[in-house]
C-alpha atoms as a PDB file:
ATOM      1  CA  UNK A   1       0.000   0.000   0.000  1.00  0.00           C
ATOM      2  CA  UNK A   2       1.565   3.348  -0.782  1.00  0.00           C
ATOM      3  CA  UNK A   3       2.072   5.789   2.021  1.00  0.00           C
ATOM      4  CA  UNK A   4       2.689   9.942   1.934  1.00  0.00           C
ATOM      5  CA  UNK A   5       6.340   9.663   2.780  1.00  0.00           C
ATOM      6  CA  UNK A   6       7.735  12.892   3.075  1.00  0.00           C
ATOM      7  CA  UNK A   7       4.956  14.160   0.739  1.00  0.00           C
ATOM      8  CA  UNK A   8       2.699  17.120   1.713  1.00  0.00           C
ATOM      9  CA  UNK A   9       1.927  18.819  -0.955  1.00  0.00           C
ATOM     10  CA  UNK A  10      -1.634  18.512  -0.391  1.00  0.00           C
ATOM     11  CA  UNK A  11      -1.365  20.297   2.685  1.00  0.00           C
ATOM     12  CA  UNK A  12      -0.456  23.329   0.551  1.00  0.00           C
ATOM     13  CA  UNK A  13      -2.327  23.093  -2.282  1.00  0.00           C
ATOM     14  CA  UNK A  14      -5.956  22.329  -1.422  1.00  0.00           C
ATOM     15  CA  UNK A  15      -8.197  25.085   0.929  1.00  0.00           C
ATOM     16  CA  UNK A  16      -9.116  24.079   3.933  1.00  0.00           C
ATOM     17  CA  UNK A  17     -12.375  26.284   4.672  1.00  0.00           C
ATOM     18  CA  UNK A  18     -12.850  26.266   8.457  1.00  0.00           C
ATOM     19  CA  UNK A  19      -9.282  27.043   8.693  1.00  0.00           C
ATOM     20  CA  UNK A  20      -9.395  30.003   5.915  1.00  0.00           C
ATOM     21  CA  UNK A  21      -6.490  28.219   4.304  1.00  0.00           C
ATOM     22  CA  UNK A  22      -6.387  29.208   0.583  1.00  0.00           C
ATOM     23  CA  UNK A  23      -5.527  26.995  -2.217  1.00  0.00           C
ATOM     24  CA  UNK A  24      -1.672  27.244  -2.908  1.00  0.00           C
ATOM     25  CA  UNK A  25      -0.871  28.345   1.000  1.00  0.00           C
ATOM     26  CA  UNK A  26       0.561  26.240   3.373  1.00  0.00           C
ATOM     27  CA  UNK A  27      -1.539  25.327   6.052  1.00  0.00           C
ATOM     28  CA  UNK A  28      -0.524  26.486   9.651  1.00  0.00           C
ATOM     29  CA  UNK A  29      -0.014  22.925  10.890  1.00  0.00           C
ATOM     30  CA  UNK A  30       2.181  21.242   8.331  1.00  0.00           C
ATOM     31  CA  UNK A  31       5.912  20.380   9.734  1.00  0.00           C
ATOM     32  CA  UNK A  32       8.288  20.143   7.162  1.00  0.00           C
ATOM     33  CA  UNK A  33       9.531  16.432   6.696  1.00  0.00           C
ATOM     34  CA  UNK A  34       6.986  15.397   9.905  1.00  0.00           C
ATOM     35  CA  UNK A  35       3.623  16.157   8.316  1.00  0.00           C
ATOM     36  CA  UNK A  36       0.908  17.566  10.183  1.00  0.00           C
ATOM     37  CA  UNK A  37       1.069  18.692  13.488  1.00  0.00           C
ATOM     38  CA  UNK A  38      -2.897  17.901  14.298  1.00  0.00           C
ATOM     39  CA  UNK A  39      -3.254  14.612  12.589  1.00  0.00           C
ATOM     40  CA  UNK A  40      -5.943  12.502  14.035  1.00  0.00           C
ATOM     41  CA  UNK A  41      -6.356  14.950  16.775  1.00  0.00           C
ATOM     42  CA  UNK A  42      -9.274  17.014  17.485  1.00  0.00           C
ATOM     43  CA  UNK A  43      -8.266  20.127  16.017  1.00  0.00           C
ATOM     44  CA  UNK A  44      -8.192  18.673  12.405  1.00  0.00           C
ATOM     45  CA  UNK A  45     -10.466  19.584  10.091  1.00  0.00           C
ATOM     46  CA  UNK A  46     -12.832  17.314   9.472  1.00  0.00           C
ATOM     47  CA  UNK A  47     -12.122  18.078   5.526  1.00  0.00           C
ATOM     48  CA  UNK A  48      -8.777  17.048   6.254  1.00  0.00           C
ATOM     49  CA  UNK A  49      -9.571  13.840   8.296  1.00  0.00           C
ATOM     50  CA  UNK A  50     -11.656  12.342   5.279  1.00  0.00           C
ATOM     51  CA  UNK A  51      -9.962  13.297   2.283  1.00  0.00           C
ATOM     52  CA  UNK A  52      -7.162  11.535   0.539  1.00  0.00           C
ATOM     53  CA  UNK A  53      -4.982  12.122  -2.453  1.00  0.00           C
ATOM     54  CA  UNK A  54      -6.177   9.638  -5.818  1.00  0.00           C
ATOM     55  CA  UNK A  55      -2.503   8.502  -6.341  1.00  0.00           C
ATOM     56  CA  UNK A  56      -2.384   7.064  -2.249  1.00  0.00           C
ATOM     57  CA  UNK A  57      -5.903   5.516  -2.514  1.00  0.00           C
ATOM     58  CA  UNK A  58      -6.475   4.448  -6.676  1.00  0.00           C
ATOM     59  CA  UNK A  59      -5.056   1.820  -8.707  1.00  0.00           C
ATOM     60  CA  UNK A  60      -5.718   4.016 -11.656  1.00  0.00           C
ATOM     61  CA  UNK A  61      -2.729   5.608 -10.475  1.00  0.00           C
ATOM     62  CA  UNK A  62      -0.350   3.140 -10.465  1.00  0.00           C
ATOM     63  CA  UNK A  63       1.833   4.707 -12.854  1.00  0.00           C
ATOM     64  CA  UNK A  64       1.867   8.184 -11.692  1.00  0.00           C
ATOM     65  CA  UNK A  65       4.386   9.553  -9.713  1.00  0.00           C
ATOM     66  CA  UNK A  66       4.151  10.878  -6.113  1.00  0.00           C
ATOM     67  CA  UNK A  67       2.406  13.967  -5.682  1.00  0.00           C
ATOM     68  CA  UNK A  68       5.512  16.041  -4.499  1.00  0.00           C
ATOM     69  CA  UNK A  69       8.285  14.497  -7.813  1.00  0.00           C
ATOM     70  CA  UNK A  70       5.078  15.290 -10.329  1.00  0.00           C
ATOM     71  CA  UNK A  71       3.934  18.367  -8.414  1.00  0.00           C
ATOM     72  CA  UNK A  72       0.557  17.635  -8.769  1.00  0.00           C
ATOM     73  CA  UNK A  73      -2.190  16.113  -6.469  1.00  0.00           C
ATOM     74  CA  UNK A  74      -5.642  14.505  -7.987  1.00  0.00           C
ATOM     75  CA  UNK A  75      -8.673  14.858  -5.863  1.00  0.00           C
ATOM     76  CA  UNK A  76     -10.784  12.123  -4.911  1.00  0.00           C
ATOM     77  CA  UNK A  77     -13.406  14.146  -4.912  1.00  0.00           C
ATOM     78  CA  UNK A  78     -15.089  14.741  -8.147  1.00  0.00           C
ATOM     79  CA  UNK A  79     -15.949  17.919  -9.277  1.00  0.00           C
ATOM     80  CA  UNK A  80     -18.898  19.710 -12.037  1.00  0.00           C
ATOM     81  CA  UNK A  81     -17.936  22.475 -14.797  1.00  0.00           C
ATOM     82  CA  UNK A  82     -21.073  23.650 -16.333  1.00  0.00           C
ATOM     83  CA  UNK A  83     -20.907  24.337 -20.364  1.00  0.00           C
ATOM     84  CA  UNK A  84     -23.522  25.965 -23.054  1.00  0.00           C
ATOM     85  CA  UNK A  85     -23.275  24.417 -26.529  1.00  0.00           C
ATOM     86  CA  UNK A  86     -24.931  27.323 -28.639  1.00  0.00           C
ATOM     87  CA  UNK A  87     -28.480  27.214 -29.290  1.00  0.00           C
ATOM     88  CA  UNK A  88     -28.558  23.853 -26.289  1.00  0.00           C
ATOM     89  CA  UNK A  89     -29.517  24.072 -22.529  1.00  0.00           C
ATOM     90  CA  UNK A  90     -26.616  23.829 -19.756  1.00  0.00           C
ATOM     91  CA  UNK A  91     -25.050  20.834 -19.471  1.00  0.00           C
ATOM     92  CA  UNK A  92     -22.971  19.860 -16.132  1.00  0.00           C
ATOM     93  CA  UNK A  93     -19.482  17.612 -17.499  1.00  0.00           C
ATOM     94  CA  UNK A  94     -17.882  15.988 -14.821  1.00  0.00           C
ATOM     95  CA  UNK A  95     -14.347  16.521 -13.932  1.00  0.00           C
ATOM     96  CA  UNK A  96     -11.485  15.241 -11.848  1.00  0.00           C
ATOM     97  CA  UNK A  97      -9.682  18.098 -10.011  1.00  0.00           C
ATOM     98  CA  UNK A  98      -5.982  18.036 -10.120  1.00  0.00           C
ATOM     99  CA  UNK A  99      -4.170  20.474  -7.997  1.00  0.00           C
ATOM    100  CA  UNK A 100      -0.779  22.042  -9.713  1.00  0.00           C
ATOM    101  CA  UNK A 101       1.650  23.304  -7.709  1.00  0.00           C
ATOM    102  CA  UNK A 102       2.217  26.790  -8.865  1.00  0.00           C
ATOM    103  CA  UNK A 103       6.164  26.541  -9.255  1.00  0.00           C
ATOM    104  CA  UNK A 104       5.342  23.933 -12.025  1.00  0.00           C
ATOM    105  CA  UNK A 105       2.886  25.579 -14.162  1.00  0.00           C
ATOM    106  CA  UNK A 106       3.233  23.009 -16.819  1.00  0.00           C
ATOM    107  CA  UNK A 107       2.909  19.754 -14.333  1.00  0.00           C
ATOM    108  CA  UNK A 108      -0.290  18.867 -16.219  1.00  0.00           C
ATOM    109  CA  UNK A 109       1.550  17.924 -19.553  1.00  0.00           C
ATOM    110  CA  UNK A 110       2.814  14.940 -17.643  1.00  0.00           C
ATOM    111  CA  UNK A 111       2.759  12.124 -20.135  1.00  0.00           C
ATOM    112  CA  UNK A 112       1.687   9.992 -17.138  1.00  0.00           C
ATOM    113  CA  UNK A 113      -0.570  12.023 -15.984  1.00  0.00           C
ATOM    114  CA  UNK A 114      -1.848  12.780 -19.714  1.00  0.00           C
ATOM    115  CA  UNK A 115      -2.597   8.750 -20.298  1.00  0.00           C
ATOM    116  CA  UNK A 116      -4.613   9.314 -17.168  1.00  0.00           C
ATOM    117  CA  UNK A 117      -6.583  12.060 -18.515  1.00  0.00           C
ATOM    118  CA  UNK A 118      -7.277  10.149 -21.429  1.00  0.00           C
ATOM    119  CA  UNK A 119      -8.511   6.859 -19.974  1.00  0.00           C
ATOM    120  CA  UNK A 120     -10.910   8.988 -17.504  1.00  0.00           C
ATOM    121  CA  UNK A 121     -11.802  10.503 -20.501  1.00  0.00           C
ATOM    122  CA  UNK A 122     -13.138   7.399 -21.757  1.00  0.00           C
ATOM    123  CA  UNK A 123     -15.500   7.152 -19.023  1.00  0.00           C
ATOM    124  CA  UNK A 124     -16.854  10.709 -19.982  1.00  0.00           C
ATOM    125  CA  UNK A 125     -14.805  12.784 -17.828  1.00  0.00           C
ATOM    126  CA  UNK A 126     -12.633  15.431 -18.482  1.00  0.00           C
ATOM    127  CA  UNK A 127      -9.832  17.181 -15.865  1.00  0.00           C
ATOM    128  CA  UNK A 128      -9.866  20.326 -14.166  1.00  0.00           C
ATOM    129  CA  UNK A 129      -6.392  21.985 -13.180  1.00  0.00           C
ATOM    130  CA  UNK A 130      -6.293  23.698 -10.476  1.00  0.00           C
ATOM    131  CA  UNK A 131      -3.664  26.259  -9.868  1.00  0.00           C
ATOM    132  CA  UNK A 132      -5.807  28.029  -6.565  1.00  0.00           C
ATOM    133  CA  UNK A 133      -9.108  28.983  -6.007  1.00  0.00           C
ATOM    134  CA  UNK A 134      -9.670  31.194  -8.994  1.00  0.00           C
ATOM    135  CA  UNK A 135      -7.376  30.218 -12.141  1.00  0.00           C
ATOM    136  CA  UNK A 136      -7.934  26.895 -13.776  1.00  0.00           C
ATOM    137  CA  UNK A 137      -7.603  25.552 -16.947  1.00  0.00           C
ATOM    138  CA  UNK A 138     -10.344  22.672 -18.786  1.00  0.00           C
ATOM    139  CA  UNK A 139      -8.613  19.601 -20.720  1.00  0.00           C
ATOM    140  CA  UNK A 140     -10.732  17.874 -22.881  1.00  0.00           C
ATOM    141  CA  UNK A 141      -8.860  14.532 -23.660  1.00  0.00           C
ATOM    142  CA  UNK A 142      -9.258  13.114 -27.861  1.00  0.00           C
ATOM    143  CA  UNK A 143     -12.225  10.760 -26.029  1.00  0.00           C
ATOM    144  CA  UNK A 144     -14.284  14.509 -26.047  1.00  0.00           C
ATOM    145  CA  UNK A 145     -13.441  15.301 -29.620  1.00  0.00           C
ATOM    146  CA  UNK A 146     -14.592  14.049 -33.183  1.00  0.00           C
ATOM    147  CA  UNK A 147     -11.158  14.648 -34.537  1.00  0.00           C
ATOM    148  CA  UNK A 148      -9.382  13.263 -31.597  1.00  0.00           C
ATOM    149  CA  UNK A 149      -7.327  16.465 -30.536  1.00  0.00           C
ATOM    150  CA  UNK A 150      -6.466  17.723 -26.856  1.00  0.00           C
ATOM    151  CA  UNK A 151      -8.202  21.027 -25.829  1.00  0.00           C
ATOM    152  CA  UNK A 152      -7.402  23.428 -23.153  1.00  0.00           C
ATOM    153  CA  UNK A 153      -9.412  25.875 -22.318  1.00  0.00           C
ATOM    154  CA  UNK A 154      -8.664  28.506 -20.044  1.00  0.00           C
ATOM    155  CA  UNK A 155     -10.616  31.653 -21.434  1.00  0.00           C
ATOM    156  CA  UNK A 156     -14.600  32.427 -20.454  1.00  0.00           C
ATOM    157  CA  UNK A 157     -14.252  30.395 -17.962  1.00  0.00           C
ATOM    158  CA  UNK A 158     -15.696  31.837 -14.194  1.00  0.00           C
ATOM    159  CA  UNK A 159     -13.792  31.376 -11.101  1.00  0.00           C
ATOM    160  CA  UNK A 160     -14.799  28.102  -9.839  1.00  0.00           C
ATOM    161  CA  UNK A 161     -13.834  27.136  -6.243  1.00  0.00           C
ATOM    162  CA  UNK A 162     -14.417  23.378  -5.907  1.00  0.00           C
ATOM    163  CA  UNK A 163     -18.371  23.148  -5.412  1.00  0.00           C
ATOM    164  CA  UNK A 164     -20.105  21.419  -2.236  1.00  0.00           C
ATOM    165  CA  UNK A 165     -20.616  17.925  -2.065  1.00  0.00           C
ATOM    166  CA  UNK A 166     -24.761  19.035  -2.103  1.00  0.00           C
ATOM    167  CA  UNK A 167     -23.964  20.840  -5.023  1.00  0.00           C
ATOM    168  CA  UNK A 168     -22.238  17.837  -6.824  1.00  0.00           C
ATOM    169  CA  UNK A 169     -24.626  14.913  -5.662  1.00  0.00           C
ATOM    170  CA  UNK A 170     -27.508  17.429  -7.448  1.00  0.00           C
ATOM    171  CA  UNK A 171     -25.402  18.279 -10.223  1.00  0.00           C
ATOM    172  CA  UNK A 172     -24.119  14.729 -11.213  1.00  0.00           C
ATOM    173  CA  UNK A 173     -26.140  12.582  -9.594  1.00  0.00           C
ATOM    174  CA  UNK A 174     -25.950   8.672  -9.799  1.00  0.00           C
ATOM    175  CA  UNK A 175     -22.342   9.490 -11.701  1.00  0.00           C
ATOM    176  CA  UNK A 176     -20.590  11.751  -8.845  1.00  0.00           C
ATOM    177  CA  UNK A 177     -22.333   8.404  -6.278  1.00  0.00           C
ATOM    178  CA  UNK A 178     -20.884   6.349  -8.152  1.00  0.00           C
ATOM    179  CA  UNK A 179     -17.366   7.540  -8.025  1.00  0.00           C
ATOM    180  CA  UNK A 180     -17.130   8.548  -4.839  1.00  0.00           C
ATOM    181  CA  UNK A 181     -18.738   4.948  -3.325  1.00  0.00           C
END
């Protein structure tokens, strides 16, 4: 079973809400090289306590690096964007969050992390890259397009904090269930 190590690059990258951590900040109880100071104590966030990092939990990881050498973390959780084909009604896409550490802009064009992409793809889901709580950038993996083509797309976009898990049980339904069970 793989194990965090020295990694803790989640504790700077993700927000923590009730502790008004922002995405891309370190949080006030990670210890370099000794991890976090309230682990499995009462004073961590509950947001903290259940989450976990896709490469230390997934076998669809397996050949991903960890977190801190690719300087990226995938989210468990998944996440909603929200597009309007022209002339259709709004339709809600669903999309894995991965969380780029801003020193490494250009983490997502991973090759390993690119085959990942692609597979979830597959399954109808595209990626969301996260670089804090307001810039991110869409890839659409060749499984979204006709002529089989990556797409990034970074412009009209809104900033989109990560949404509530209310918000993505309504929004995906049976699908976000599915993947989270």
């Amino acid at each position: 079973m793989r194990q965090c190590g020295d990694c803790q690059l989640c504790c700077k990258l993700l927000p923590v809400p009730p502790l008004q951590k922002a995405a891309g900040a370190s949080c006030k109880f990670q210890k370099f090289h000794k991890g976090c100071a309230v682990y499995h104590r009462p004073e961590m966030p509950n947001e903290c306590a259940i989450w976990n990092c896709r490469w230390l939990v997934n076998d669809d990881t397996a050949d991903l690096s960890r977190p801190d050498r690719s300087h990226y973390v995938i989210d468990v959780m998944p996440d909603f964007i929200t597009i309007t084909p022209e002339g259709e009604p709004p339709q809600n896409i669903q999309v894995a969050q991965v969380w780029i550490d801003p020193r490494h802009p250009d983490a997502h064009r991973d090759p390993a992390l690119r085959r990942w992409m692609f597979r979830r793809a597959q399954a109808g889901v595209a990626t969301i890259v996260r670089y804090n709580a307001k810039d991110a950038l869409v890839i659409f993996a060749p499984p979204f397009d006709i002529e089989g083509q990556w797409h990034e797309i970074r412009s009209g976009m809104k900033p989109t904090p990560t949404h509530t898990f209310d918000q993505i049980l309504q929004a995906l339904g049976g699908e976000a269930k599915a993947v989270i069970e």
